[in-house]
C-alpha atoms as a PDB file:
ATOM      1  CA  UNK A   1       0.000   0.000   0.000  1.00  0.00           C
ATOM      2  CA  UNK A   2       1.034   3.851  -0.992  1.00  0.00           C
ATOM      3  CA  UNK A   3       2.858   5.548   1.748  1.00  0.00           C
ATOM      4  CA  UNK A   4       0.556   8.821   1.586  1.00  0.00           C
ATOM      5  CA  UNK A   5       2.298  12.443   2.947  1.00  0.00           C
ATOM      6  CA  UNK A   6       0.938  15.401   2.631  1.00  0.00           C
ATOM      7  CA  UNK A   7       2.852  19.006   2.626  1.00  0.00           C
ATOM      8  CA  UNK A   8       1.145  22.173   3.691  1.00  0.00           C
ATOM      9  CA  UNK A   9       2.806  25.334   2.842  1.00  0.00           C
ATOM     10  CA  UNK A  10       2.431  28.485   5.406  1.00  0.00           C
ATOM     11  CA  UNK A  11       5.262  30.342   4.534  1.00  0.00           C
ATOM     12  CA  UNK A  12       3.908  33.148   3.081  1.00  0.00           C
ATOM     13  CA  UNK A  13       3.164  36.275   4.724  1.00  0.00           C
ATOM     14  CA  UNK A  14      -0.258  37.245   2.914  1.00  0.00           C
ATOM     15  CA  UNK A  15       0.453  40.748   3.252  1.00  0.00           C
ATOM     16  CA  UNK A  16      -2.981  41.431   0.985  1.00  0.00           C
ATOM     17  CA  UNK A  17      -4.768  40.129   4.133  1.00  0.00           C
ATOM     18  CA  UNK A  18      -3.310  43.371   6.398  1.00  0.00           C
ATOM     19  CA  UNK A  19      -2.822  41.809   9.024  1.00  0.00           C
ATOM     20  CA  UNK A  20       0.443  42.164  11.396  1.00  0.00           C
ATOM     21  CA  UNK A  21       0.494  38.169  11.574  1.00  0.00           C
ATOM     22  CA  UNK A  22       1.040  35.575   9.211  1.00  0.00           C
ATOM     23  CA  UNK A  23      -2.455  35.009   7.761  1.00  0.00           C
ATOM     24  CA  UNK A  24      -2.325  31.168   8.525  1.00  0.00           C
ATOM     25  CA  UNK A  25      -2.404  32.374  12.360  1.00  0.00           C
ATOM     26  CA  UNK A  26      -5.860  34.730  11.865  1.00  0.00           C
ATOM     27  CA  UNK A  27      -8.741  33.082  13.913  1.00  0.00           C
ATOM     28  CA  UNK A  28     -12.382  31.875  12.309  1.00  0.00           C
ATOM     29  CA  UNK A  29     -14.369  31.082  14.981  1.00  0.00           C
ATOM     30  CA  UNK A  30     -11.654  30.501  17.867  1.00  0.00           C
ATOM     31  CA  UNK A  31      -9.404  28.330  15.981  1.00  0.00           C
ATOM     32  CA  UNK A  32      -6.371  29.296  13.833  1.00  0.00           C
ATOM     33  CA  UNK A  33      -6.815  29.007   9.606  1.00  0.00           C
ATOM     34  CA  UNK A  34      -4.245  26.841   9.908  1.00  0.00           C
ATOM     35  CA  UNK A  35      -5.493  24.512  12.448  1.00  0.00           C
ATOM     36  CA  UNK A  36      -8.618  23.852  10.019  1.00  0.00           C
ATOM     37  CA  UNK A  37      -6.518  23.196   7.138  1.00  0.00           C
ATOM     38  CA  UNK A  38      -4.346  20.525   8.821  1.00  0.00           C
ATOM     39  CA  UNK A  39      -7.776  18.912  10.625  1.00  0.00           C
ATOM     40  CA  UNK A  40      -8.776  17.977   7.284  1.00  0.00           C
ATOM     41  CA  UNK A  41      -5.747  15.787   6.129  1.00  0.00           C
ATOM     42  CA  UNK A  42      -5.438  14.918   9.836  1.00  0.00           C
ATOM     43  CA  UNK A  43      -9.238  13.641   9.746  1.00  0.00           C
ATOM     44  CA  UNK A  44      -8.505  11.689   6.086  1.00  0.00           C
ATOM     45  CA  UNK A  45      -7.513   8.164   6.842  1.00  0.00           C
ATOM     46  CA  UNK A  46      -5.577   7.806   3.665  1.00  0.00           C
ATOM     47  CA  UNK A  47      -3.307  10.595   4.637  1.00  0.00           C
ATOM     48  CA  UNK A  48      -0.394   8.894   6.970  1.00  0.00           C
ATOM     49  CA  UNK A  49       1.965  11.656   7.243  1.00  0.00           C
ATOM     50  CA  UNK A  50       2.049  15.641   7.204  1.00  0.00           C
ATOM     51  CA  UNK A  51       4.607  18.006   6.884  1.00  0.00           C
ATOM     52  CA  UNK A  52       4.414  21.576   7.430  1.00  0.00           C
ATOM     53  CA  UNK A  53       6.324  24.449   5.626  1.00  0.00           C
ATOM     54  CA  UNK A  54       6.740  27.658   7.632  1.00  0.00           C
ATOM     55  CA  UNK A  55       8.893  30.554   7.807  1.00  0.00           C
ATOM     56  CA  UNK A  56      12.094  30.038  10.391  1.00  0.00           C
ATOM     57  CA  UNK A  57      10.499  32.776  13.144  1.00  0.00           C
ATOM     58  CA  UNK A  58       7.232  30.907  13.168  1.00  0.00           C
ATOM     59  CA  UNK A  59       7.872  27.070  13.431  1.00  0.00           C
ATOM     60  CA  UNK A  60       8.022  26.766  17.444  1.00  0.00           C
ATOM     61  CA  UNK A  61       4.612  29.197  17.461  1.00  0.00           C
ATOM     62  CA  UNK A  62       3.372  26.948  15.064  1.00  0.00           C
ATOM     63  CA  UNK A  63       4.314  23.764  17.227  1.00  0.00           C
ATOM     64  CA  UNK A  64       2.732  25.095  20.710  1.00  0.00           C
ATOM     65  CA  UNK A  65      -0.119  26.413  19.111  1.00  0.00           C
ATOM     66  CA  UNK A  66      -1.411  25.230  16.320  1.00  0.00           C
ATOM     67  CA  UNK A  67      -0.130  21.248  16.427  1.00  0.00           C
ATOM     68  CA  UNK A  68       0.728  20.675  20.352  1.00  0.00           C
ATOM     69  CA  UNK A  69      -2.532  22.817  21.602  1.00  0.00           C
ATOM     70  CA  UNK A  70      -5.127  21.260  19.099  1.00  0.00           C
ATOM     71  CA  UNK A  71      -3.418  17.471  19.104  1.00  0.00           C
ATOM     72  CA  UNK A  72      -2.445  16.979  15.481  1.00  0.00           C
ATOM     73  CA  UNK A  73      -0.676  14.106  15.530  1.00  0.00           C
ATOM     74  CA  UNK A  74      -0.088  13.018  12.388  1.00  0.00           C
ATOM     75  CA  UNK A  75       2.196  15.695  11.809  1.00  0.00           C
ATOM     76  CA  UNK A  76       5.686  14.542  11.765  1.00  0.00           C
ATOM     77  CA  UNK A  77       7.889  17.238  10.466  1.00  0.00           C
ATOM     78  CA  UNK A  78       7.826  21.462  10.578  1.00  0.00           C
ATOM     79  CA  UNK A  79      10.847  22.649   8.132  1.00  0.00           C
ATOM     80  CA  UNK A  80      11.656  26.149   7.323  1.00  0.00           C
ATOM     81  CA  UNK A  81      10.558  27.674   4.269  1.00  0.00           C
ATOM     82  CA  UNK A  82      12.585  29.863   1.488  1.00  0.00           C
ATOM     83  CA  UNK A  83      12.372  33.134   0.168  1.00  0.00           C
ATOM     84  CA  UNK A  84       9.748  31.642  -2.653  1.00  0.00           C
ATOM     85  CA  UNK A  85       7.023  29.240  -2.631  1.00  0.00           C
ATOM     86  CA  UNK A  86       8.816  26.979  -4.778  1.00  0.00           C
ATOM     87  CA  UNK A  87      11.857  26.935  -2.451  1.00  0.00           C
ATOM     88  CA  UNK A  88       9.237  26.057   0.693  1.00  0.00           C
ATOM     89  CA  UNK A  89       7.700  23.042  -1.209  1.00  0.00           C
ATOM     90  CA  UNK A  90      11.271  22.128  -1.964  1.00  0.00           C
ATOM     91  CA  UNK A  91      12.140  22.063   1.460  1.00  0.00           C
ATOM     92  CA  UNK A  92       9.390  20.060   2.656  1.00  0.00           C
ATOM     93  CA  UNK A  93       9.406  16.985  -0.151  1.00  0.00           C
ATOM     94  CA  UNK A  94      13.413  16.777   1.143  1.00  0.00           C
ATOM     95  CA  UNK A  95      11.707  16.019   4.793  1.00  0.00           C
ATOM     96  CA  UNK A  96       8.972  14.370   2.820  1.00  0.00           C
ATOM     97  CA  UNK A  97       9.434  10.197   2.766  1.00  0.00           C
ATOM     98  CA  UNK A  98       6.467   8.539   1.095  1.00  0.00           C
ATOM     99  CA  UNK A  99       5.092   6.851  -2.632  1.00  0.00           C
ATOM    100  CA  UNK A 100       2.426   9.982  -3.025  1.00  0.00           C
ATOM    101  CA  UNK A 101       2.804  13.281  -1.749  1.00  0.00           C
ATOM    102  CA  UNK A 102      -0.249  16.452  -1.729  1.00  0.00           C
ATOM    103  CA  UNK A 103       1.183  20.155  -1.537  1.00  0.00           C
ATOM    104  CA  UNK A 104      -1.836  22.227  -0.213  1.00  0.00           C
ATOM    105  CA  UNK A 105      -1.529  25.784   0.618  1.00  0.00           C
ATOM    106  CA  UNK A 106      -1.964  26.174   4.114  1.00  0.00           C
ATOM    107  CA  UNK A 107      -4.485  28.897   3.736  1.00  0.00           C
ATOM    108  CA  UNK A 108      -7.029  26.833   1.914  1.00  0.00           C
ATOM    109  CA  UNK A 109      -8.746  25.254   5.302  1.00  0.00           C
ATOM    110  CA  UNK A 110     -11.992  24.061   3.924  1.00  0.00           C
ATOM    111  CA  UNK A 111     -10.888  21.529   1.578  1.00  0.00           C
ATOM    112  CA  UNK A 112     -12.995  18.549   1.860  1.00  0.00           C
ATOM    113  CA  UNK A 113     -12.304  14.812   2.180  1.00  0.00           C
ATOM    114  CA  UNK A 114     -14.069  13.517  -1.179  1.00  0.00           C
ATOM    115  CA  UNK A 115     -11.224  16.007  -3.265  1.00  0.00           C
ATOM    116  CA  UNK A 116      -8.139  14.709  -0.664  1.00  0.00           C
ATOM    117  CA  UNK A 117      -9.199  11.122  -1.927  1.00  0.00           C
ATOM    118  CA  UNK A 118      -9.610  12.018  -5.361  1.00  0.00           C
ATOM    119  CA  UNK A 119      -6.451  13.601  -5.593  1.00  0.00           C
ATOM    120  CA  UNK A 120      -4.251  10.428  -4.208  1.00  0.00           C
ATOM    121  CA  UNK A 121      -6.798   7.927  -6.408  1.00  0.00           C
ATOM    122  CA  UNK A 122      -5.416  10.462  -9.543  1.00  0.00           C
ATOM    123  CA  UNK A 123      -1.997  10.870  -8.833  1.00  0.00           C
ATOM    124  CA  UNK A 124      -1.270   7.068  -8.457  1.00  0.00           C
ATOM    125  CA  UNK A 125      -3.243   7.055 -11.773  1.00  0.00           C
ATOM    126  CA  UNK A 126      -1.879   9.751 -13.762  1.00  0.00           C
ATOM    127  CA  UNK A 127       1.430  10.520 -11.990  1.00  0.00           C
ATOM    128  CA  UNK A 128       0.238  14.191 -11.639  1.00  0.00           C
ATOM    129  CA  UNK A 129      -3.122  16.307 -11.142  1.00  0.00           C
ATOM    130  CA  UNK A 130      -4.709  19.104  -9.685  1.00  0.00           C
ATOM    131  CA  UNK A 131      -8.133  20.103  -8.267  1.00  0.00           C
ATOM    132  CA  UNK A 132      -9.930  23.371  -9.608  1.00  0.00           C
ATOM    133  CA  UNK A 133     -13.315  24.508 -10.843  1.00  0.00           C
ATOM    134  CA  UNK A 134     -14.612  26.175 -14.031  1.00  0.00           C
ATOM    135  CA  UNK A 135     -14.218  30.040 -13.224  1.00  0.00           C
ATOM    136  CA  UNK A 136     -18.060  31.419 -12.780  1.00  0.00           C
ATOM    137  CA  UNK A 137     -17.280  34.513 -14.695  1.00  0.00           C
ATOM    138  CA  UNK A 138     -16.311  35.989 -18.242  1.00  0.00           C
ATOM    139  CA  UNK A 139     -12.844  35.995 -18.292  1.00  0.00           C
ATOM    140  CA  UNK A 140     -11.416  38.528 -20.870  1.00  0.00           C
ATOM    141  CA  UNK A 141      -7.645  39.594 -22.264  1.00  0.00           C
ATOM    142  CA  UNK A 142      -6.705  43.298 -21.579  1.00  0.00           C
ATOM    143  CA  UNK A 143      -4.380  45.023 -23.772  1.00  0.00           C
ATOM    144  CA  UNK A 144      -1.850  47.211 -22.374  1.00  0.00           C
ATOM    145  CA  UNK A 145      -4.525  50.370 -22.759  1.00  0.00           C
ATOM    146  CA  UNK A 146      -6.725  48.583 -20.545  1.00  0.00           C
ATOM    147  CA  UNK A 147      -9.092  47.733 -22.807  1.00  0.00           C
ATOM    148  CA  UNK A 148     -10.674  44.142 -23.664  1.00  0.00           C
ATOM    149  CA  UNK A 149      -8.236  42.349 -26.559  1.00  0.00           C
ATOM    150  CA  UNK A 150     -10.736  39.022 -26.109  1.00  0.00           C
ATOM    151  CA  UNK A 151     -12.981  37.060 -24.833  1.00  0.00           C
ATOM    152  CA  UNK A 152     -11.798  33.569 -23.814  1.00  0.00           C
ATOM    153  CA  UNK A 153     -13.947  30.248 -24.068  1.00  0.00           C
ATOM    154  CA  UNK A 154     -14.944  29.581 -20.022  1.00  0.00           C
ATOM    155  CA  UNK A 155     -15.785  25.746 -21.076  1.00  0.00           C
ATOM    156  CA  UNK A 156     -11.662  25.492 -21.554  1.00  0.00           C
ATOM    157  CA  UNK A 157     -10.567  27.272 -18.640  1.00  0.00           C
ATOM    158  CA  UNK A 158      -9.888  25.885 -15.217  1.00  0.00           C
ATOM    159  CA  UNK A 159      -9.095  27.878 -12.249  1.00  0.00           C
ATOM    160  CA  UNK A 160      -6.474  25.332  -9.938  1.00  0.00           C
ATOM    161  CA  UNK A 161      -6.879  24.858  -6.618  1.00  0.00           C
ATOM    162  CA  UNK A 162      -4.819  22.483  -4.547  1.00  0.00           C
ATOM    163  CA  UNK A 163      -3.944  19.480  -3.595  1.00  0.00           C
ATOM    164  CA  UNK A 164      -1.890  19.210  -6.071  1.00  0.00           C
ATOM    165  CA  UNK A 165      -1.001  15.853  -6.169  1.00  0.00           C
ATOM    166  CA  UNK A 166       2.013  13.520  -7.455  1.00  0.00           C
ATOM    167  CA  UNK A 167       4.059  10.522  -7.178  1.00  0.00           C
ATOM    168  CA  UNK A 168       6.863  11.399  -4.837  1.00  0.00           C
ATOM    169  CA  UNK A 169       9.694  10.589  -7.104  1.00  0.00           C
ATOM    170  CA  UNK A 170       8.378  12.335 -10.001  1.00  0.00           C
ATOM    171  CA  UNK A 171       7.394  15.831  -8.059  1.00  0.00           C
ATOM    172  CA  UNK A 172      10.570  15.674  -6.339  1.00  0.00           C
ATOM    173  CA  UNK A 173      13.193  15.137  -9.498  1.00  0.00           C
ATOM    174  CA  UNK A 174      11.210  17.938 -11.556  1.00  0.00           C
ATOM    175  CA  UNK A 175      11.705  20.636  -8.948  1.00  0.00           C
ATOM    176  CA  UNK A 176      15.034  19.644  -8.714  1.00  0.00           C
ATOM    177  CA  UNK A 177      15.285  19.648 -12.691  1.00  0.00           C
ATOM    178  CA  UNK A 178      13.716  23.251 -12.433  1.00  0.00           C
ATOM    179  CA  UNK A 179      16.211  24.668  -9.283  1.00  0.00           C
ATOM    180  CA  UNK A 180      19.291  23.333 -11.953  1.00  0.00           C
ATOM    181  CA  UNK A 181      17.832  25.870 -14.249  1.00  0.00           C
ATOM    182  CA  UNK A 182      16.476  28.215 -11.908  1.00  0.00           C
ATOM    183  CA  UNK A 183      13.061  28.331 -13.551  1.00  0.00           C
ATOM    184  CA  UNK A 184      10.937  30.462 -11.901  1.00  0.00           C
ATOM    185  CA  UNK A 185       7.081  28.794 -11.237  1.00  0.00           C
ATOM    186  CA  UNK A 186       4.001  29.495  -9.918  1.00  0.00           C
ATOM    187  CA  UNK A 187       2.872  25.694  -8.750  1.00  0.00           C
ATOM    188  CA  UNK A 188       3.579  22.583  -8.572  1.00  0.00           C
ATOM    189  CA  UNK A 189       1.824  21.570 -11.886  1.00  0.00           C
ATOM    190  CA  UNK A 190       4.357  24.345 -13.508  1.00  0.00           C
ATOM    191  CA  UNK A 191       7.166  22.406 -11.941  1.00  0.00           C
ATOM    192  CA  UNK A 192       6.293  18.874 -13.841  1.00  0.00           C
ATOM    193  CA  UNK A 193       5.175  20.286 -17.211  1.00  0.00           C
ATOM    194  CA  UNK A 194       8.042  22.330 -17.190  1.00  0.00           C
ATOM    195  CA  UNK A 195       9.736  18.631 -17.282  1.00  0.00           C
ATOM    196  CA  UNK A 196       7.665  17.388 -19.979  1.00  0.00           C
ATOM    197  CA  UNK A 197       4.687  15.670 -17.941  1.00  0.00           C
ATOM    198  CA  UNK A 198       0.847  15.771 -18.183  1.00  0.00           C
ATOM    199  CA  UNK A 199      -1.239  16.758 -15.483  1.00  0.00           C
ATOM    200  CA  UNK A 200      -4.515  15.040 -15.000  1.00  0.00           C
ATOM    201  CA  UNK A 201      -7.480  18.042 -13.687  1.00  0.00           C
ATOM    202  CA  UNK A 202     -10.111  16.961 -11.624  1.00  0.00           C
ATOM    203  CA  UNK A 203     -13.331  18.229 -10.194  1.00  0.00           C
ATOM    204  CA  UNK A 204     -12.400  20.229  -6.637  1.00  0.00           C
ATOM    205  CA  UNK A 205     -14.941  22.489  -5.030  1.00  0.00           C
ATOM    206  CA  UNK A 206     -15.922  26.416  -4.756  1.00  0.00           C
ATOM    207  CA  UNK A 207     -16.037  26.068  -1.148  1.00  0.00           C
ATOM    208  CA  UNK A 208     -11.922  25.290  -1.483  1.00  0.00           C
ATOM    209  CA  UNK A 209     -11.064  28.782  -1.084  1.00  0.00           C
ATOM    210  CA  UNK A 210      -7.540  30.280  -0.537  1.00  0.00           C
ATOM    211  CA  UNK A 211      -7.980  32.819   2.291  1.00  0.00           C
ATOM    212  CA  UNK A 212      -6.397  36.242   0.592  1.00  0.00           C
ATOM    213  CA  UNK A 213      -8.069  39.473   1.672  1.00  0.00           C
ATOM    214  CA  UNK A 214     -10.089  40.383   5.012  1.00  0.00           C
ATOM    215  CA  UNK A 215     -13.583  39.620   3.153  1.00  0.00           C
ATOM    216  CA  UNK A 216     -12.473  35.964   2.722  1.00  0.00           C
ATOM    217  CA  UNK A 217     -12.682  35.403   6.399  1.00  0.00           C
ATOM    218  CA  UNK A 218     -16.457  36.747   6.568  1.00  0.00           C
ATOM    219  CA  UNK A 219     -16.797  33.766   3.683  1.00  0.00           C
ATOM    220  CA  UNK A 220     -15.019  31.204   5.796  1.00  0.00           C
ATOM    221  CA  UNK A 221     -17.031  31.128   8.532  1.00  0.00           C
ATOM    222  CA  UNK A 222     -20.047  30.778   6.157  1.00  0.00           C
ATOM    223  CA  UNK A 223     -18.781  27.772   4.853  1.00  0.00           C
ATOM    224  CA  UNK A 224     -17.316  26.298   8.222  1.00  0.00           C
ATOM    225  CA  UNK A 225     -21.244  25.912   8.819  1.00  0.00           C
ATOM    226  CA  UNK A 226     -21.960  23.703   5.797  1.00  0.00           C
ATOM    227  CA  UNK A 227     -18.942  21.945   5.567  1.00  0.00           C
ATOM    228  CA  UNK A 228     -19.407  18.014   6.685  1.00  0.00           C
ATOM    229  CA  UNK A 229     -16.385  18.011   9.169  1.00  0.00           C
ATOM    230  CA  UNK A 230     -15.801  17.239  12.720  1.00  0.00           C
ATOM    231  CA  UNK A 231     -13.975  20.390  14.088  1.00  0.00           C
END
């Protein structure tokens, strides 16, 4: 059976949220963003390890209380993360030992159970995929005058979400591949077709939303009341 580890990143600073802490720290309803997001892999049975990414002045803050206080236990690892997001999720596949490995941003905490198990099912299928929905809205091209340049066909586009998910050995050699030639890369799914790979896109949810802006917390706790989880 799959050794299954999942890596949440909480590195970043999320200075559009304008807040004087990292955004993974804010509180909905009591309980850190972050605690939510690692309840849900913790809750998943399939999920038998998780590592978490933070930045070097956070990691015994995040121990005491986030992980200690709330009794995540399946959490086996908290590594420093680097100046870029690629650089964090670097750092934690090297702590990372396991056959499939999910990078989630940490500041996605409503991610549900049904898309956790989807992702491993795909990624021992395909090798590679993602989660994301069909955007809801026109999505047009702006020309450098600001004006619209085109109109783009919604039924083709697909607005990722994570898990992204992979086979260990493949996710890991392709960000190494991309660090050789210091490619630059927005996510994980960059970092393998960068190297040449398909990634498989499946069906994830609206309520998977990455917590950005101060009106995203309002939202949250909104969907904390529909979502089928034990807090």
């Amino acid at each position: 059976m799959n050794k299954i580890c999942a890596i949440i990143v909480a590195a970043g600073k999320g200075t559009r949220m304008g807040a004087n802490i990292n955004k993974q720290f804010l509180h909905i309803k009591n309980k850190p963003v972050l605690y939510y997001t690692l309840k849900a892999f913790e809750s998943c049975d399939l999920v038998d390890e998780i590592i978490v990414v933070t930045a070097k002045d956070e990691i015994d803050y995040c121990r005491s209380e986030i992980i200690d206080k709330y009794s995540i236990k399946k959490v086996s690892a908290v590594v420093q993360g680097g100046v870029e997001r690629q650089y964090s999720v670097y750092n934690g596949l090297k702590a990372a030992s396991c056959d499939i490995v999910l990078i989630h941003d940490g500041a996605r905490p409503f991610v549900e159970r049904r898309v956790i198990e989807d992702g491993i099912k795909y990624a021992e299928k395909f090798g590679a995929c993602t989660c994301g929905v069909q955007p809801k809205d026109t999505i047009k091209v702006m020309d450098r005058e600001k004006f619209s340049e085109s109109t783009l066909d919604r039924n083709k586009l697909f607005s990722v979400q994570t898990p992204q998910c992979f086979k260990y050995d493949l996710i890991l050699s392709c960000h190494e591949e991309v660090l050789r030639k210091d490619l630059k890369v927005t996510d994980d799914t960059s970092v393998v077709e960068h190297c040449g790979h398909k990634v498989y896109l499946y069906e994830g949810s609206y309520k998977n939303i990455k917590l950005t802006t101060p009106e995203d917390l309002f939202i949250g706790e909104k969907i904390l009341d529909y979502l089928d989880i034990v807090w």
